[in-house]
Protein backbone atom coordinates (compact mmCIF):
# COMPACT_ATOMS: atom_id res chain seq x y z
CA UNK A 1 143.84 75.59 116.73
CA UNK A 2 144.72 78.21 119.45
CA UNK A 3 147.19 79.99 121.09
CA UNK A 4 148.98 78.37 124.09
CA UNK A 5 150.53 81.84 124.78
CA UNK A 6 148.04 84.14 124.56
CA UNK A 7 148.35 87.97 125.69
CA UNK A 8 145.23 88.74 127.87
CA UNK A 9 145.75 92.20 128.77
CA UNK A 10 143.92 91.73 132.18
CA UNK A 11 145.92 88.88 133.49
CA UNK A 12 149.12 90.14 132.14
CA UNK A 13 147.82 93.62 134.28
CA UNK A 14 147.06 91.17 137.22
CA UNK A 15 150.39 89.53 136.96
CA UNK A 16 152.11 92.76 136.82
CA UNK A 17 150.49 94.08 139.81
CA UNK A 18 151.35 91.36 141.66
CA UNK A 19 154.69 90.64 140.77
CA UNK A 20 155.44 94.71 141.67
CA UNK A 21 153.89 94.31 145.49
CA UNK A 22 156.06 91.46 145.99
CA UNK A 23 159.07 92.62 144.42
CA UNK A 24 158.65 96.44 146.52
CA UNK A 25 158.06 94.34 149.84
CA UNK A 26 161.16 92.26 148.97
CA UNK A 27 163.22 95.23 148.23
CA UNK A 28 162.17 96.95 151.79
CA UNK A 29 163.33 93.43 153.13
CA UNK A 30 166.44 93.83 151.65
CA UNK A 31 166.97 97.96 152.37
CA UNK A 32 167.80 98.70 149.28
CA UNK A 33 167.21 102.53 148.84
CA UNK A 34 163.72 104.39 148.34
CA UNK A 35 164.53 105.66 144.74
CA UNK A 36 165.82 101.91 143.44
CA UNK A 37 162.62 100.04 145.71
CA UNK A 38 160.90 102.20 143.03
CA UNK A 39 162.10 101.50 140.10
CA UNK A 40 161.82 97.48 141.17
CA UNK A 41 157.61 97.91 141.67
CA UNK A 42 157.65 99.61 137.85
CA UNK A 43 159.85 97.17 136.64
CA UNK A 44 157.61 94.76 138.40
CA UNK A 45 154.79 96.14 136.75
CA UNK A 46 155.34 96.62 133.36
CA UNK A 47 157.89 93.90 132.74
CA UNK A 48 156.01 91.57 130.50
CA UNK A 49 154.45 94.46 128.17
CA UNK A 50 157.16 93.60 125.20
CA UNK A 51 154.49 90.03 125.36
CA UNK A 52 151.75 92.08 123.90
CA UNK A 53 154.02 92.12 120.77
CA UNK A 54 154.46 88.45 120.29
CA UNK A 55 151.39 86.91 121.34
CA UNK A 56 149.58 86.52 117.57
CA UNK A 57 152.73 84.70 116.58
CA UNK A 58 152.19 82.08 119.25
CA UNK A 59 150.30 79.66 117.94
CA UNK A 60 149.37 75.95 118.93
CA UNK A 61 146.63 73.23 120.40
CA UNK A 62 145.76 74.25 123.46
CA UNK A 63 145.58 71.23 125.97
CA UNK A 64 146.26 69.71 129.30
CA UNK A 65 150.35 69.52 129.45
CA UNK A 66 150.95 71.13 126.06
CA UNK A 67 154.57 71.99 126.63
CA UNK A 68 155.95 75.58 124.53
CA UNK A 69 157.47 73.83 121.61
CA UNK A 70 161.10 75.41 120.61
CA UNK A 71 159.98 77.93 118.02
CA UNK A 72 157.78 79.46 119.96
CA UNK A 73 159.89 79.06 122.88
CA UNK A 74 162.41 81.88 121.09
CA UNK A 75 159.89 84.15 120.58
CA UNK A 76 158.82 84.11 124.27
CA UNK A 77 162.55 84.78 125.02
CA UNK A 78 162.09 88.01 122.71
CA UNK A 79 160.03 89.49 125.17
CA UNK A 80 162.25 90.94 127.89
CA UNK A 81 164.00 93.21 124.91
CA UNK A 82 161.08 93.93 123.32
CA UNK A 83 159.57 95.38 126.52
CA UNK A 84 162.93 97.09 127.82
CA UNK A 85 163.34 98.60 123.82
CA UNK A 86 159.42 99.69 124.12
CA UNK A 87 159.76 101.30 127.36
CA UNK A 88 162.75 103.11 126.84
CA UNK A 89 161.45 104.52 123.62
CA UNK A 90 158.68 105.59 125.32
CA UNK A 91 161.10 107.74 127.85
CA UNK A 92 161.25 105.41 130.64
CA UNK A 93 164.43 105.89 132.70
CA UNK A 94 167.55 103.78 131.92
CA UNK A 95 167.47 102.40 135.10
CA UNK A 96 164.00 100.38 134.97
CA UNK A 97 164.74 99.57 131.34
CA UNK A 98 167.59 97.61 132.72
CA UNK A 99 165.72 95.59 135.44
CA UNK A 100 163.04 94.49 132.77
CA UNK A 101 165.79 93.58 130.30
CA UNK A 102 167.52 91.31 132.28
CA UNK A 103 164.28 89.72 134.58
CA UNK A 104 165.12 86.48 133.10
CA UNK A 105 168.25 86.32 133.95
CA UNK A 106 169.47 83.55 135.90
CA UNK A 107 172.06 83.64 138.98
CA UNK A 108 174.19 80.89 137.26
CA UNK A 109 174.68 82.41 134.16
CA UNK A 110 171.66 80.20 132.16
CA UNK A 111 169.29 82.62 131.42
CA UNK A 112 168.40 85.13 128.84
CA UNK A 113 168.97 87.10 126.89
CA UNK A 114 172.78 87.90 127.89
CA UNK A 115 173.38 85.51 129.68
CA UNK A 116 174.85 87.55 132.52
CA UNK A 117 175.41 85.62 136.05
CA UNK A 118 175.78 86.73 139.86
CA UNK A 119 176.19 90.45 141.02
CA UNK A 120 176.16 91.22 136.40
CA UNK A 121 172.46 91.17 137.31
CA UNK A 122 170.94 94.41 138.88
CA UNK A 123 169.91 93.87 141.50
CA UNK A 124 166.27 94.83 140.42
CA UNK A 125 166.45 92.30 138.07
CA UNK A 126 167.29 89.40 140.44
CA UNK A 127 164.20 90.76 142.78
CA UNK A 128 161.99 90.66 139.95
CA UNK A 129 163.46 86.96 138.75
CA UNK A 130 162.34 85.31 141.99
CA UNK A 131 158.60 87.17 142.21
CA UNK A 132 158.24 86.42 138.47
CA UNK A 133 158.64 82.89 139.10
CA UNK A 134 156.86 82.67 141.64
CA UNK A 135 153.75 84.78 140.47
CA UNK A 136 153.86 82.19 137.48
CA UNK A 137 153.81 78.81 139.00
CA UNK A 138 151.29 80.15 141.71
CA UNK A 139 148.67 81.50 138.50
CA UNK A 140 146.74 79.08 136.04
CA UNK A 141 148.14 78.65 132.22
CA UNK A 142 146.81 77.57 129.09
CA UNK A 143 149.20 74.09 129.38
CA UNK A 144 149.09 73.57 133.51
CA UNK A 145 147.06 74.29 136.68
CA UNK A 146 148.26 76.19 138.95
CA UNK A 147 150.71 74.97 141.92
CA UNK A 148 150.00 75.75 145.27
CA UNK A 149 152.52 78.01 147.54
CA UNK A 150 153.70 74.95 149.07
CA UNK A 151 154.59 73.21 145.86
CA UNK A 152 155.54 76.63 143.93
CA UNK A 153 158.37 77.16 147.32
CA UNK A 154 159.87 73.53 146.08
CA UNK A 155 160.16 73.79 142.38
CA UNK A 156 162.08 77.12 143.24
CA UNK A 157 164.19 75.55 145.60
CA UNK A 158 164.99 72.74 142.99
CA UNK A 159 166.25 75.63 140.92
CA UNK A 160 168.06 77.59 143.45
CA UNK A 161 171.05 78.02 141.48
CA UNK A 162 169.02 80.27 139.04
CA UNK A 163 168.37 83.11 142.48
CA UNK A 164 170.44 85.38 144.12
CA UNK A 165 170.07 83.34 147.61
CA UNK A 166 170.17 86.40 150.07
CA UNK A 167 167.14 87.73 146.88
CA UNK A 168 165.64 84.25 147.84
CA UNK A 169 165.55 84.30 151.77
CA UNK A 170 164.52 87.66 151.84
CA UNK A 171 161.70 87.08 149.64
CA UNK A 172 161.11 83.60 151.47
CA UNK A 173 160.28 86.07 154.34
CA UNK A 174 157.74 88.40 152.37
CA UNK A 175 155.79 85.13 151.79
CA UNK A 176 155.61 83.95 154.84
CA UNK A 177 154.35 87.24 156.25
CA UNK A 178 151.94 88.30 153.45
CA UNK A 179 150.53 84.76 151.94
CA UNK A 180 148.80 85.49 148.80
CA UNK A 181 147.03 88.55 149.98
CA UNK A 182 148.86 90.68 147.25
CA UNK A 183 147.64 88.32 144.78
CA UNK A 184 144.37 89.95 142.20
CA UNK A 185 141.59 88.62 141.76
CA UNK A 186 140.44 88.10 138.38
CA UNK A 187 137.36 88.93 136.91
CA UNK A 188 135.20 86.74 134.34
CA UNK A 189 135.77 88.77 131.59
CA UNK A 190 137.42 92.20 130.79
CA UNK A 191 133.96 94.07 130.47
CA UNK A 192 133.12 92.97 134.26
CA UNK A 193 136.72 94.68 134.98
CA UNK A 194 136.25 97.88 132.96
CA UNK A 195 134.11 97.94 129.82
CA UNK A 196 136.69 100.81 128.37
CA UNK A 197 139.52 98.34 129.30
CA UNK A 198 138.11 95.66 126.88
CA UNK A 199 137.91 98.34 123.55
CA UNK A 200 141.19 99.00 124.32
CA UNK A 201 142.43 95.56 124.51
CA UNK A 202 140.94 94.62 121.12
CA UNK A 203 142.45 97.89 119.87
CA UNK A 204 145.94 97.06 121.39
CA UNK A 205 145.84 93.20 119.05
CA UNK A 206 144.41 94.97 115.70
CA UNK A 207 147.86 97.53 116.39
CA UNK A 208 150.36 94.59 117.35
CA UNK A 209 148.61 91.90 114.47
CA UNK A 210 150.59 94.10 111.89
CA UNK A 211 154.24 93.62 114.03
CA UNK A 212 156.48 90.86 112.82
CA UNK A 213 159.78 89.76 115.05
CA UNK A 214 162.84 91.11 112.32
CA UNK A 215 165.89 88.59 111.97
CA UNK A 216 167.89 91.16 114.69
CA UNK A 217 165.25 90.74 116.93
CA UNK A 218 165.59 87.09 115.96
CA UNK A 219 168.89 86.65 117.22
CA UNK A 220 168.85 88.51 120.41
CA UNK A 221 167.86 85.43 121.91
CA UNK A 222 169.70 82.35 123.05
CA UNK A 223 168.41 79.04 123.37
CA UNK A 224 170.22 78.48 126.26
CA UNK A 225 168.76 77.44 129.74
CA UNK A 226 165.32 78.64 131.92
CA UNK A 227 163.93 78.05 134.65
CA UNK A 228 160.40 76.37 135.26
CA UNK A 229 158.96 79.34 134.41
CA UNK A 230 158.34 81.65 131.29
């Protein structure tokens, strides 16, 4: 047995990095101002870090087309309050802590975990939605390969009622004009990366092993619609 959603703390630092470039390129697209283009690349950044807190509690055979089954899909639909409640009690600013909260939003009103719709999503959030998604489908996972730009641009279009559209054009235009060059590259193994980055990663799962999801935490999530994407 493994884990089919397993937190590896330098592809979830990858993902960040690369889901912030894209979302502070797409904000410049759309002019939103300097200070909010901000707090979109830290939101972009950090907005999967509540998934550090979940991942020993994900737990199943790891194979080609494994899909999430539904218990562990609500716990991945934890993590988006679990990293806005982290980050806030940390002393990040109310501002970002929204945007991560509500990153998995969707434009028509199916996503998580409020189940807001349209302009009820800040607009950091909707940036974030679309670079999320698309980060995702264009990266390897445990249960898929990865999809090429050209087939990641389709499935999003497919679910174009999830996206702000003037989000989506706008960051139709980043991709055109950067192509994967914001994309990391991943190295073989943590210790190739930064041997005092691996220590701290097994540090971080010995910390987390003792956390267990409470019944509040239990309930703060729907299990209403997604998109192709966790």
């Amino acid at each position: 047995m493994g884990r089919i959603v397993d937190y590896n703390l330098t592809e979830e630092i990858a993902h960040g990095i690369y889901v912030s470039r894209l979302a502070r390129e797409v904000a410049r697209e759309l002019n939103v101002p300097e200070e909010a283009e901000e707090h979109v690349a830290i939101a972009g950044l950090l907005h999967d870090i509540g998934k550090l807190r979940l991942a020993n509690y994900l737990y199943a055979d790891i194979r080609p087309g494994s899909p999430l089954v539904v218990e562990e899909m609500k716990y991945v639909r934890m993590h988006p309050v679990i990293s806005s409640q982290t980050l806030k009690s940390y002393g990040m600013g109310e501002d970002v802590c929204r945007i991560i909260r509500h990153h998995h939003e969707n434009y028509d009103g199916s996503g998580y975990p409020d189940g807001l719709s349209g302009d009820n999503i800040p607009m950091g959030a909707r940036i974030i939605r679309v670079c999320d998604v698309y980060a995702a489908l264009t990266s390897d996972r445990p249960y898929r390969s990865r999809f090429s730009e050209e087939e990641a641009m389709a499935l999003m279009i497919e679910d174009i009622s999830c996206f702000d559209l003037r989000v989506f054009l706008a960051f139709e235009r980043v991709v055109h004009r950067v192509g994967t060059s914001y994309k990391v590259d991943i190295p073989d193994s943590d210790e190739e990366l930064c041997p005092e980055l691996a220590v701290r990663n097994r540090r971080h799962y010995v910390r987390y092993a003792r956390w267990k999801p409470s019944a509040r935490h239990a309930e703060m999530s729907p299990e209403g619609g997604q998109s192709k994407s966790t």
